[in-house]
Protein backbone atom coordinates (compact mmCIF):
# COMPACT_ATOMS: atom_id res chain seq x y z
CA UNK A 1 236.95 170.91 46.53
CA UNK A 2 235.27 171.98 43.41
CA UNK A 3 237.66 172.12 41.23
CA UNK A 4 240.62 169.12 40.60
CA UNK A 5 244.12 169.62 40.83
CA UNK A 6 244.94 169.75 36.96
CA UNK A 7 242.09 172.78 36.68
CA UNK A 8 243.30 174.30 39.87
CA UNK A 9 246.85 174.17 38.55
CA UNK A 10 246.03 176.03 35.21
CA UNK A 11 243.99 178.19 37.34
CA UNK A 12 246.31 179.71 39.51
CA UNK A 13 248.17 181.06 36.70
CA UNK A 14 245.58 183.08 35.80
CA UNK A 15 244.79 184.40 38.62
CA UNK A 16 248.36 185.41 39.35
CA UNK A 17 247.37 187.91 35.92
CA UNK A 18 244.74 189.74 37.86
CA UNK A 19 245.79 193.40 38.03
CA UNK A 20 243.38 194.89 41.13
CA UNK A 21 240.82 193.73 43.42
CA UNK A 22 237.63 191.86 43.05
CA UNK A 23 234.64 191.42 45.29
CA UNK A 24 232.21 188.19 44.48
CA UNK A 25 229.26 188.77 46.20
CA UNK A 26 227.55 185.71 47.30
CA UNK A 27 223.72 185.16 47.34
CA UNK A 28 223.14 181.43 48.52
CA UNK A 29 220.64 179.15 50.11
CA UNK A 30 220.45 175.78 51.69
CA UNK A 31 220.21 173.63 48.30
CA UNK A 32 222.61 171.72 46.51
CA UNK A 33 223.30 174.69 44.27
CA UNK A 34 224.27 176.75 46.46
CA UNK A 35 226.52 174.90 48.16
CA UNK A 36 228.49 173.99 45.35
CA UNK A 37 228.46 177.96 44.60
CA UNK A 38 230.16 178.65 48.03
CA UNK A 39 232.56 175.77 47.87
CA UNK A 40 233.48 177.18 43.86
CA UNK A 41 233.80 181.18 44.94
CA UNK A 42 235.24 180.10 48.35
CA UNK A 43 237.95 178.36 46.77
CA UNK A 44 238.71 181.03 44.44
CA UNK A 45 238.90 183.00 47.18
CA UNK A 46 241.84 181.32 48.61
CA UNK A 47 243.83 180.91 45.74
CA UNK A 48 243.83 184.33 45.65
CA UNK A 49 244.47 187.95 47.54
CA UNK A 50 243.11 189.57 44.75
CA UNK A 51 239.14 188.36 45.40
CA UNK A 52 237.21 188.93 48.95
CA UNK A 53 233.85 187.05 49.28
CA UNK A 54 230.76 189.37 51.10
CA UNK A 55 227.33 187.37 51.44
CA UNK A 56 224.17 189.37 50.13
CA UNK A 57 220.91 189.10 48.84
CA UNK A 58 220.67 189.23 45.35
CA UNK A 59 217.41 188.95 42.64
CA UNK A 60 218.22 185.22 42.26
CA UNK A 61 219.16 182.43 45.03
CA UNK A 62 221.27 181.18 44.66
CA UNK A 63 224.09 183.46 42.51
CA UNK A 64 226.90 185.72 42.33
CA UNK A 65 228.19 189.15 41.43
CA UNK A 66 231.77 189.87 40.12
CA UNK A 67 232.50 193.59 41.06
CA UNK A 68 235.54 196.27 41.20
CA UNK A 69 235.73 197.71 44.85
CA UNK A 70 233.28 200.04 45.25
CA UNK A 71 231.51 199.35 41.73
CA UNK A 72 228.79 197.11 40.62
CA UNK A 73 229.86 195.77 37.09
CA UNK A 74 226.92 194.91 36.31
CA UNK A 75 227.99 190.55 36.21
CA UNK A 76 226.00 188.23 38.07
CA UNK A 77 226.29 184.28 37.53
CA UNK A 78 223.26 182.53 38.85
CA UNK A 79 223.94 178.81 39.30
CA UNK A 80 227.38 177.36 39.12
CA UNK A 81 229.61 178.22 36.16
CA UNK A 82 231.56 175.06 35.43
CA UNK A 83 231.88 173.11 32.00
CA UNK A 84 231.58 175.44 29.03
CA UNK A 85 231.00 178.31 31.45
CA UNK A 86 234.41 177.83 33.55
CA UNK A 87 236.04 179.70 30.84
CA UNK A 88 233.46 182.92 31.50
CA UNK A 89 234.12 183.07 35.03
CA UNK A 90 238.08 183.47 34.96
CA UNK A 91 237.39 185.96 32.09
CA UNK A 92 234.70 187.94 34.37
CA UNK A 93 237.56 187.81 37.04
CA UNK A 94 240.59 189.16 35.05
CA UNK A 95 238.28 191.76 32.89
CA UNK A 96 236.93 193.06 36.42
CA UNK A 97 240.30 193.32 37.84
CA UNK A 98 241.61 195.69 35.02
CA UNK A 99 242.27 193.52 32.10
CA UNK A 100 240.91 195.34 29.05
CA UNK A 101 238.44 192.69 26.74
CA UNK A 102 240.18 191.74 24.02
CA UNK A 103 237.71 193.76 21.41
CA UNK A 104 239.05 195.72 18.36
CA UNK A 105 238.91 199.48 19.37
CA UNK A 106 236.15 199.92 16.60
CA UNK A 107 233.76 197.28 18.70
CA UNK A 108 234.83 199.04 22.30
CA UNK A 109 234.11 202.86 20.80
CA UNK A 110 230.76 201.56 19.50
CA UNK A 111 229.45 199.45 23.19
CA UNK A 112 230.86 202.61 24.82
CA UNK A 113 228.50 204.76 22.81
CA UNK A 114 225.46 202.88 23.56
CA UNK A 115 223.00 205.43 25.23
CA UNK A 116 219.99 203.09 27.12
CA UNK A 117 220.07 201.31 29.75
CA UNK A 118 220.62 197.27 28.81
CA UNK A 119 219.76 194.40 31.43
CA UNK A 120 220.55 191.49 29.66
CA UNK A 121 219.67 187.67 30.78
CA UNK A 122 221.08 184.72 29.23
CA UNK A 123 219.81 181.55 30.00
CA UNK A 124 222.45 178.52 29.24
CA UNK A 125 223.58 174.92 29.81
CA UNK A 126 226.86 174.35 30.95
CA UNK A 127 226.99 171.80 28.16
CA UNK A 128 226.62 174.23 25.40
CA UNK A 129 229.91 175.11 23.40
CA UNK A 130 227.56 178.00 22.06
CA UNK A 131 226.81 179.68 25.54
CA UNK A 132 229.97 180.96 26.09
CA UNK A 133 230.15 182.95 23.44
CA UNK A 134 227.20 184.85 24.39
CA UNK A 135 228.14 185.38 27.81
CA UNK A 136 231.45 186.86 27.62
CA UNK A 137 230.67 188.92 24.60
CA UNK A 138 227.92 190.47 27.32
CA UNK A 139 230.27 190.45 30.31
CA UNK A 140 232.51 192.69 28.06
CA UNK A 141 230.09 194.92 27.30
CA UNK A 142 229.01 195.25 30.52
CA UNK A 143 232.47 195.96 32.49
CA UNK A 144 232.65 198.52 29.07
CA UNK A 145 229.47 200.25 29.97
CA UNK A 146 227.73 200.93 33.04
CA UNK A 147 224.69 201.08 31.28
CA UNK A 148 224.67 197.62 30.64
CA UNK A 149 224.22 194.53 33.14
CA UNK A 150 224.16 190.74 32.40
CA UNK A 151 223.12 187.96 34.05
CA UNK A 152 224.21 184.03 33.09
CA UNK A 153 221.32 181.58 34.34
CA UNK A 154 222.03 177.78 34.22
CA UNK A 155 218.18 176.22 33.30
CA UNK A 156 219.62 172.73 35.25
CA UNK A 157 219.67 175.25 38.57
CA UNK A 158 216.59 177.07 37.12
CA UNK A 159 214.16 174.74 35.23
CA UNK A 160 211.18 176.37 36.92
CA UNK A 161 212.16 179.72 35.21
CA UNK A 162 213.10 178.06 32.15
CA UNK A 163 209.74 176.09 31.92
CA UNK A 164 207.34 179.42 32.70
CA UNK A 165 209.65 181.58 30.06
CA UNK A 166 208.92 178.69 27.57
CA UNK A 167 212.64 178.23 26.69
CA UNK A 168 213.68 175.52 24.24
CA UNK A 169 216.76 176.35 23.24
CA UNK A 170 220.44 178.16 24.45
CA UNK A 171 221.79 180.29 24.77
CA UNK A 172 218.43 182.33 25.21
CA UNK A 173 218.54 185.66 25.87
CA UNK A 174 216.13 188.32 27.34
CA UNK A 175 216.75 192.05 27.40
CA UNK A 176 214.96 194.50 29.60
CA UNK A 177 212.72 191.23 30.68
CA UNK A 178 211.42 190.68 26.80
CA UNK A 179 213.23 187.98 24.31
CA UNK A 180 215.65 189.42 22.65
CA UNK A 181 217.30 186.28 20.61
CA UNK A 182 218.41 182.67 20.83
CA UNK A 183 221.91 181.05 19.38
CA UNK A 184 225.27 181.75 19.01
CA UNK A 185 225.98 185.97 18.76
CA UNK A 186 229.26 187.83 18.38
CA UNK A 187 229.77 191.27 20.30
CA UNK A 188 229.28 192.89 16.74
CA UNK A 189 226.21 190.69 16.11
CA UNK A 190 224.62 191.79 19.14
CA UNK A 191 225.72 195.47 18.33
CA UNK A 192 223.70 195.11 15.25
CA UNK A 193 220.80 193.64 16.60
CA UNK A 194 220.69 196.98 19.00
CA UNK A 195 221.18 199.12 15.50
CA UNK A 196 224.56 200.20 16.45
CA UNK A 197 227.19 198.70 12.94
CA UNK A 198 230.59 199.81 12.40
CA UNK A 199 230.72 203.12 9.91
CA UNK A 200 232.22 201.88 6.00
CA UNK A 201 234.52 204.52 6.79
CA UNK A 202 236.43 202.38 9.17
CA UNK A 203 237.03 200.38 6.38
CA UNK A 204 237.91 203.00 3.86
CA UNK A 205 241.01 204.46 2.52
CA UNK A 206 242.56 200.79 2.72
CA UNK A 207 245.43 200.69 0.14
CA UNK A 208 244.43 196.79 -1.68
CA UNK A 209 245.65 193.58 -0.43
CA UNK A 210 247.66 191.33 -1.89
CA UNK A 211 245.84 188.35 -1.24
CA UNK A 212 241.99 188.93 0.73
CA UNK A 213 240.80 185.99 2.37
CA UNK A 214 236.90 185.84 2.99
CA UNK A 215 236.14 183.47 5.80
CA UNK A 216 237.70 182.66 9.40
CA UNK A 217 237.59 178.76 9.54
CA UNK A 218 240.00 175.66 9.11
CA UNK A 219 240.09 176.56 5.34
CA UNK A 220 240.25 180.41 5.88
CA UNK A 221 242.62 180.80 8.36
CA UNK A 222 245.23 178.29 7.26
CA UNK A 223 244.77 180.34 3.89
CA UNK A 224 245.94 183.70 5.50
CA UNK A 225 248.93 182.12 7.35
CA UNK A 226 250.46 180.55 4.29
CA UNK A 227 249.73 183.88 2.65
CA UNK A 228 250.99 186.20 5.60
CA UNK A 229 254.46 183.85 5.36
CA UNK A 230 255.56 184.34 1.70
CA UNK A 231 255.97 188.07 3.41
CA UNK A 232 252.82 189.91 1.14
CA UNK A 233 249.90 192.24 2.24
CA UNK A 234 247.38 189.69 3.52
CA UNK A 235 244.26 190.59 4.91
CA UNK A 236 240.84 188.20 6.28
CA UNK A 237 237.64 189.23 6.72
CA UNK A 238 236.28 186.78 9.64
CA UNK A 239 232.86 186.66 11.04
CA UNK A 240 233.65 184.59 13.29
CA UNK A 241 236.87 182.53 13.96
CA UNK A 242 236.63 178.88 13.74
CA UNK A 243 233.29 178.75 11.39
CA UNK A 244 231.56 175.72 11.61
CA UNK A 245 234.14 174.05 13.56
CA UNK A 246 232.44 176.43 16.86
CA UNK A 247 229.27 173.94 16.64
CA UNK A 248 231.10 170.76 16.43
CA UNK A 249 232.27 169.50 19.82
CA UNK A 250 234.40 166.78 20.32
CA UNK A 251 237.34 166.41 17.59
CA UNK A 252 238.79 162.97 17.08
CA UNK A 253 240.60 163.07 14.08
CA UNK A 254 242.70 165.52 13.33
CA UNK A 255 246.02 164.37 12.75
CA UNK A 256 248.40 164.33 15.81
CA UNK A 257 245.80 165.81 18.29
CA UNK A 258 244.01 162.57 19.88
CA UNK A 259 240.93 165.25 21.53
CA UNK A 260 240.25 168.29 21.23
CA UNK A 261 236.51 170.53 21.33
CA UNK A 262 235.68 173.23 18.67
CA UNK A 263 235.84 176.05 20.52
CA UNK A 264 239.20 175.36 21.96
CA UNK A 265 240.07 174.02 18.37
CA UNK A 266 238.92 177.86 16.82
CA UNK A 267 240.38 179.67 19.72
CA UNK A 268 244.41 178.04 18.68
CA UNK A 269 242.89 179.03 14.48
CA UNK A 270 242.52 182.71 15.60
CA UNK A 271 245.83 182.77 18.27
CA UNK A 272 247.70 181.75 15.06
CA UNK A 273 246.34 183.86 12.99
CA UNK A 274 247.01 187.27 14.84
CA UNK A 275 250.84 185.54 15.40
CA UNK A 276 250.92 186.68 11.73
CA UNK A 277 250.69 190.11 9.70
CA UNK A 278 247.52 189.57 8.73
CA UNK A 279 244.92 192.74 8.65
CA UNK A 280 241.99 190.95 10.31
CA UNK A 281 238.34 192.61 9.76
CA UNK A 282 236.25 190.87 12.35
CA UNK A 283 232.32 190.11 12.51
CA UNK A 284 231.58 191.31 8.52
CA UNK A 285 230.31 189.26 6.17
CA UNK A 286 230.98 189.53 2.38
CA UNK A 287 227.70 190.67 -0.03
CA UNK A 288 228.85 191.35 -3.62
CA UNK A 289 232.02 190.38 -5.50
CA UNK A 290 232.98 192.20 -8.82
CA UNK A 291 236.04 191.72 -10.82
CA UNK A 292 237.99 194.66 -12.63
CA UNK A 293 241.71 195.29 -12.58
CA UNK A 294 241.83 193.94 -9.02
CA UNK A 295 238.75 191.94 -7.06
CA UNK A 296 236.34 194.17 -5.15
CA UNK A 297 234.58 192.84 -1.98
CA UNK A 298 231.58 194.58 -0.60
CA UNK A 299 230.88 194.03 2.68
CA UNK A 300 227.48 194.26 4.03
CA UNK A 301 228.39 197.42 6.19
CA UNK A 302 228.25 198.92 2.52
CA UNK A 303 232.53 198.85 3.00
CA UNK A 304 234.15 197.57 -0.22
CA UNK A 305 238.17 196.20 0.55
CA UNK A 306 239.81 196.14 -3.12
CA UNK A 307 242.76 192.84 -3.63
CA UNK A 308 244.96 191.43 -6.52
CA UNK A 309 244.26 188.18 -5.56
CA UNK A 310 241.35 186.51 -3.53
CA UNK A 311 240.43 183.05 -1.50
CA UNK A 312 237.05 182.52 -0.74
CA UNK A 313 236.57 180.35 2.07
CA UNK A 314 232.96 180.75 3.98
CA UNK A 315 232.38 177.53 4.32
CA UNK A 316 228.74 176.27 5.15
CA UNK A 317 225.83 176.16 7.31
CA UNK A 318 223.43 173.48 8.66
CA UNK A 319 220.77 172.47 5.90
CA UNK A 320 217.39 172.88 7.03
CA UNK A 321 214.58 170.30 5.80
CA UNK A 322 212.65 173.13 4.74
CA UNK A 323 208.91 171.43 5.34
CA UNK A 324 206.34 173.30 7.19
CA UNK A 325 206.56 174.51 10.95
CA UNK A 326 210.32 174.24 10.73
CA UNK A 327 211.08 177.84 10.28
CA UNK A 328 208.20 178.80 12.67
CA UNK A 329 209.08 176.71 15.57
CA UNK A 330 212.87 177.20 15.10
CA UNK A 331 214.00 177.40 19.35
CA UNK A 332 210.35 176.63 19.89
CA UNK A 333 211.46 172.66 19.86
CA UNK A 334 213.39 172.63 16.32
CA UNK A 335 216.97 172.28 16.83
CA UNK A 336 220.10 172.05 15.01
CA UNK A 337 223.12 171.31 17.72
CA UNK A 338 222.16 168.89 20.18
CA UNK A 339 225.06 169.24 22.77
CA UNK A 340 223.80 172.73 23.43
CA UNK A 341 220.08 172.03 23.74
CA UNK A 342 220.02 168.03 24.65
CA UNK A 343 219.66 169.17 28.44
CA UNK A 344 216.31 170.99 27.81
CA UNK A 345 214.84 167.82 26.58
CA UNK A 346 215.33 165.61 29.64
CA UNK A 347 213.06 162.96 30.10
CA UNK A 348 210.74 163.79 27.19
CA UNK A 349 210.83 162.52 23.70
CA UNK A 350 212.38 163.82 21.01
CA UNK A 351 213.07 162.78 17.04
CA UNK A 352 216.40 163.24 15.03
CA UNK A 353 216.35 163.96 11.55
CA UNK A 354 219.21 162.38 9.46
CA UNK A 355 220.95 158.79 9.39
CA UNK A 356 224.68 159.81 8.86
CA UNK A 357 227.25 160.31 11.51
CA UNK A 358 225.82 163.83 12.43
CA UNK A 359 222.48 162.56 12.96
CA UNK A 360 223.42 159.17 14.76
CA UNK A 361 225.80 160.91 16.86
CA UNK A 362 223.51 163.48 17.83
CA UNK A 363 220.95 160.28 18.78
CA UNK A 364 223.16 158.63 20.44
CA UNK A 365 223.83 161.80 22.74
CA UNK A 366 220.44 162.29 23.47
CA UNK A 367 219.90 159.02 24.29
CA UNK A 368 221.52 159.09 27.49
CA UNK A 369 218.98 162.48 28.55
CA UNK A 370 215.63 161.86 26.44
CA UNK A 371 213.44 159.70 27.35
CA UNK A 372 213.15 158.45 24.23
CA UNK A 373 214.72 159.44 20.21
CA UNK A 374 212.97 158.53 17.31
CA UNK A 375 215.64 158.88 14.28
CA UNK A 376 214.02 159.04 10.89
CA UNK A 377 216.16 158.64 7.96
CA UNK A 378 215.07 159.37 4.03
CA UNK A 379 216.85 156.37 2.66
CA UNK A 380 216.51 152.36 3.18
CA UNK A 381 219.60 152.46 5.00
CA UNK A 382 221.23 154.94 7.52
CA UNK A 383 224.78 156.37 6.12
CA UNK A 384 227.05 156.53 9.09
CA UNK A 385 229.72 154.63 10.20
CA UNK A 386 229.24 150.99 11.91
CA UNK A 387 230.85 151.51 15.07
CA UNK A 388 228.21 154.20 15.53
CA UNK A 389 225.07 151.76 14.11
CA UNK A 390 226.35 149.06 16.38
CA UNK A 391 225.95 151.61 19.62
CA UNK A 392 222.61 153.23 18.49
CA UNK A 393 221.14 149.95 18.01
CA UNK A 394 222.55 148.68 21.43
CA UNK A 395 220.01 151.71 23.35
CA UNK A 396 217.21 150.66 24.51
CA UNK A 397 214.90 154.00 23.95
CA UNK A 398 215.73 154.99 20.72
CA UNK A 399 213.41 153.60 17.63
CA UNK A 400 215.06 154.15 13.90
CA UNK A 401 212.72 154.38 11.21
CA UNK A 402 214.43 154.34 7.56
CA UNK A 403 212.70 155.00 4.07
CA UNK A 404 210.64 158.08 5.70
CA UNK A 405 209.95 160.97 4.32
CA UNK A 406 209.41 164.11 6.88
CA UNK A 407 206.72 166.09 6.07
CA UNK A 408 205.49 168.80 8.68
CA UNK A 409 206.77 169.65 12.13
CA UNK A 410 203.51 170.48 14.07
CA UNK A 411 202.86 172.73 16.89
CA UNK A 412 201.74 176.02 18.56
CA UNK A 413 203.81 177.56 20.93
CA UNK A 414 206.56 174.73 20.76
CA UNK A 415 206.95 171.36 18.73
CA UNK A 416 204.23 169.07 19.93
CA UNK A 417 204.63 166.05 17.05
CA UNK A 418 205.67 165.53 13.53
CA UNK A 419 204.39 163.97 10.45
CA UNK A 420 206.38 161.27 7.93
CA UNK A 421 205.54 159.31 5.37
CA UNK A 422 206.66 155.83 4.81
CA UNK A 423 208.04 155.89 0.81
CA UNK A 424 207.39 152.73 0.45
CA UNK A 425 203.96 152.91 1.03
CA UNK A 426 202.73 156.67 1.13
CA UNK A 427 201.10 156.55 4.20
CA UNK A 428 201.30 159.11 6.44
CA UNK A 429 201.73 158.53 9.95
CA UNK A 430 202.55 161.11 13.24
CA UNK A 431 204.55 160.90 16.45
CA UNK A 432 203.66 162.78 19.47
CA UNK A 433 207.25 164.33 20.79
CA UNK A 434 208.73 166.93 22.30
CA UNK A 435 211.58 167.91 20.20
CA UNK A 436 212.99 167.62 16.65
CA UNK A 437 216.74 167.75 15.65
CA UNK A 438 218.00 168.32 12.59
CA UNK A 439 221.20 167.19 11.33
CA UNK A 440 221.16 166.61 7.31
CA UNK A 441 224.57 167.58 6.49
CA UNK A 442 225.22 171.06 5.19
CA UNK A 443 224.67 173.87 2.70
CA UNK A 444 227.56 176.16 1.21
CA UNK A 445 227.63 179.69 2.22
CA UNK A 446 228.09 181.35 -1.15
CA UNK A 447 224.44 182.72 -2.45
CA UNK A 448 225.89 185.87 -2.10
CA UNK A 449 228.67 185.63 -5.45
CA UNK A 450 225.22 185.15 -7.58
CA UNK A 451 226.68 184.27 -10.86
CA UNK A 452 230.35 185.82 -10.86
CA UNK A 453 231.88 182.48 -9.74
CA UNK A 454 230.85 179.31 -11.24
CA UNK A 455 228.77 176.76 -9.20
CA UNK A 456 227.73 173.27 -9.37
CA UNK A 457 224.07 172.73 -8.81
CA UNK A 458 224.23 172.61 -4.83
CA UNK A 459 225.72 176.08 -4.78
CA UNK A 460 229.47 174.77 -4.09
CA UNK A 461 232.34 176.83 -5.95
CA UNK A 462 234.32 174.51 -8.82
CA UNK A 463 237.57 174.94 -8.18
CA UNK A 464 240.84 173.56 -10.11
CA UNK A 465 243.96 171.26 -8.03
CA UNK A 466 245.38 174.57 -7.46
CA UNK A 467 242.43 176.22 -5.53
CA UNK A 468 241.04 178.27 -8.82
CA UNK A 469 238.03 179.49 -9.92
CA UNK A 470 236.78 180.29 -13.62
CA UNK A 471 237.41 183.72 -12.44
CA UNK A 472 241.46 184.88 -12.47
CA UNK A 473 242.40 186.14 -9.69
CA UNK A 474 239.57 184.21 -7.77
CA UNK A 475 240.38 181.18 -5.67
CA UNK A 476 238.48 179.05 -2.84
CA UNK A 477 238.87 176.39 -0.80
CA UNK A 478 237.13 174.51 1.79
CA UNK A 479 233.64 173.30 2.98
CA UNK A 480 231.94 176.01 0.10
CA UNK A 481 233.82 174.09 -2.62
CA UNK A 482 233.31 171.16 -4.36
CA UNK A 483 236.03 169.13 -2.71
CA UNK A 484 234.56 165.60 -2.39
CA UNK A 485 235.23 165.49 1.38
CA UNK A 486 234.08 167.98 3.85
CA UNK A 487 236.61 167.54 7.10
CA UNK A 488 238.90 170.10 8.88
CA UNK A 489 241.96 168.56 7.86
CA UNK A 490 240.73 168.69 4.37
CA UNK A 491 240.11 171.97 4.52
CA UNK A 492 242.60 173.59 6.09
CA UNK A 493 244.58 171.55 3.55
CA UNK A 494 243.01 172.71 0.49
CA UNK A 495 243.77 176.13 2.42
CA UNK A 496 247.16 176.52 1.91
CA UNK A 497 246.81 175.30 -1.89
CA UNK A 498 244.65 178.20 -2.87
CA UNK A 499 246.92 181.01 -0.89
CA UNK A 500 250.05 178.79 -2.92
CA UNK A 501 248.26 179.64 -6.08
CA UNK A 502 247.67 182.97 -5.34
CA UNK A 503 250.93 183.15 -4.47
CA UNK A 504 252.37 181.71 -8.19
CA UNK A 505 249.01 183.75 -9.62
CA UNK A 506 250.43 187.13 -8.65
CA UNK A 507 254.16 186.02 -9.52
CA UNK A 508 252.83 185.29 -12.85
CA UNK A 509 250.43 188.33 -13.18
């Protein structure tokens, strides 16, 4: 068996919500692959009437197809979807069956009104908390369209592929056989990138909130609940539920929950969310703010949602080191989350940038599938936490150099080396490697509000204990603020105390 009991268990209940029938048809070889493909589809097979196996040849060897009787949908799997990808799979299976994708009716008018015919490819690893993402938002559109196909491709199960289409980072993904864009995407992102964005008349004609919330993580979220539950009109515009919290993977320390992973983490954010009243505008982002009677938010769809009262929450992003041949060989070896593209770098030798916890974390990761990690770290000391010095400096292959200064990431198609200086010295010395990681802490998202909210230096919003700006009315909370600490606990924390002043804000008001 493929599966163990506790998965198989949780499985069967799903399957039990499959409304029709679905074929998997089965392209497989002699290799190792392949025969953990049969033993995974023939499995599924008997745990329920609902799917019936047929062996074919397909474009790839070994995969699968997920189809409606009679119907290609357009879904192939080649390689084995377990880890990250499990999830996919018994999506793939219910959506085929008859189970509508959960998409606002907005998203599923627009993919249905695509006119071209799409053959997407998404190349993965089934460690990626990214990938997933990606996949299903394609699977959807494909079961929506029947323009539209979509393959998932494991690189572990393809690394020859991988290796001749030069790919460095996942989720990858090809359309009509030329790239068409690496990293995390939304259904509406890729909708966007194909020119097709919601009309600003969906959003028009919308009588004002009482309290808008701009952003769907820890912060954001835990905002619009405590807002939906003192019973007023509470809207959130999310671009994507869970924020930064969908990049970090394991979660040890938030109170009461011993594990959990980011994605599952955002998924329970969103579920609790939509438990609420809450008017949820998903995949927008915020572009101007203005203040009159009530606070204005324009949306970059050119939509502007009008509020008495307002929480700005949109957290942050990864800082980039912003030296040369970064930006230019971004997925080209430059990389920013290491459990989604460690398992391109086996045995070759890559560098972390960054001596906190991030940064040692991500080293110590790596560790166990590069052949070798170089950390470099710009002060005398690295910043994170003993227990993770003690078992970086317990590896064998991985060298930490401290008081360095990164100054160029060098290469031509992909990251072939990159140049430091030692501070202490000035000399400038270069290391041959593979990859680079980046993990120097993070950046607020909040260019956008200009000079309508006051900043500190860094681009973080000042706020007061209650959660208020300098602007009445105006509130924020979370990573974009200049709370001292930037954890999920804190956030969602500092959440509910800026929908609690909006709350005694509009009272007052």
């Amino acid at each position: 068996m493929v599966l163990d009991d506790d998965i198989r268990g949780q499985l069967m209940q799903y399957l039990q919500l499959m409304e029709g029938d679905v074929i998997i048809r089965v392209s497989a070889g002699s290799d190792e692959v392949s025969k953990d493909m049969l033993a995974l589809v023939n499995e599924l097979a008997g745990m329920s009437g609902h799917i019936r196996i047929e062996h074919v040849t397909l474009p790839r060897t070994p995969s699968f197809t997920v189809n409606r009787v009679g119907e290609d949908t357009g879904i192939a799997f080649a390689g084995v979807p377990l880890g990250h990808e499990f999830t996919s799979l018994v999506l793939a299976l219910l959506q085929v069956s008859g189970r509508t994708p959960k998409l606002d009716e907005t998203v599923i008018r627009q993919i249905k009104s695509l006119d071209g015919d799409y053959h997407f490819e998404t190349y993965v690893s089934l460690s990626c908390h990214n990938c997933p993402d990606v996949v299903q938002a394609l699977n959807a559109m494909s079961i929506l369209n029947p323009r539209i196909t979509h393959t998932m491709i494991d690189g572990a199960a393809y690394k020859a592929e991988v290796e001749a289409k030069n790919v460095m980072a996942v989720p990858t993904v090809y359309l009509n056989g030329e790239l068409f864009e690496s990293g995390r995407m939304s259904v509406s992102d890729i909708l966007a990138k194909l020119g097709s964005t919601p009309d600003a008349a969906e959003f028009a004609n919308r009588d004002p909130y009482d309290v808008l919330v701009l952003g769907g993580g820890p912060a954001g979220a835990s905002a619009a609940i405590y807002s939906a539950r003192k019973g007023i009109r509470t809207g959130i515009v999310a671009e994507r539920f869970g924020g930064q919290v969908l990049d970090t993977l394991g979660i040890e320390n938030f109170i009461s929950v011993k594990y959990t992973e980011g994605p599952k983490f955002a998924a329970h954010l969103e579920e609790h969310v939509r438990h609420y009243n809450v008017d949820i505008i998903s995949s927008q982002r915020a572009k101007q703010l203005r203040k009159g009677d009530l606070v204005e938010v324009e949306l970059e769809n050119g939509a502007v949602l009008r509020s008495k009262a307002l929480i700005i929450a949109t957290g942050a992003r990864w800082r980039t080191l912003g030296v040369p041949g970064e930006a230019e060989l971004k997925n080209k070896g430059v990389a920013y989350c290491p459990h989604c593209d460690g398992p391109l770098f086996q045995d070759k030798h890559v560098a972390v940038i960054g001596g906190g916890n991030s940064g040692i974390e991500a080293a110590i990761d790596l560790a166990g599938i590069a052949r070798h990690v170089t950390v470099l770290e710009f002060l005398p000391e690295l910043k994170a936490d003993d227990v993770l010095q003690k078992r970086l400096f317990s590896l064998a292959n991985v060298t930490v150099l401290t008081n360095v200064e990164t100054k160029e990431i060098t290469g031509g198609d992909k990251v072939d080396g990159i140049t430091y200086a030692e501070r202490s010295s000035g000399e400038i010395k270069h290391i041959e490697l593979d990859g680079v990681f980046v993990q120097i802490g993070l950046v607020p998202n909040t260019d956008w509000l200009g000079d309508v909210v006051e900043r500190t230096r860094i681009g973080e919003i000042v706020v007061d204990n209650r959660g208020a700006t300098n602007v009445p009315g105006v509130f924020a909370a979370g990573d974009c603020t200049n709370a001292p600490y930037k954890q999920i606990i804190i956030s969602m924390g500092s959440g509910a105390t800026a929908a609690l002043g909006a709350f005694d804000y509009l009272i007052r008001t």
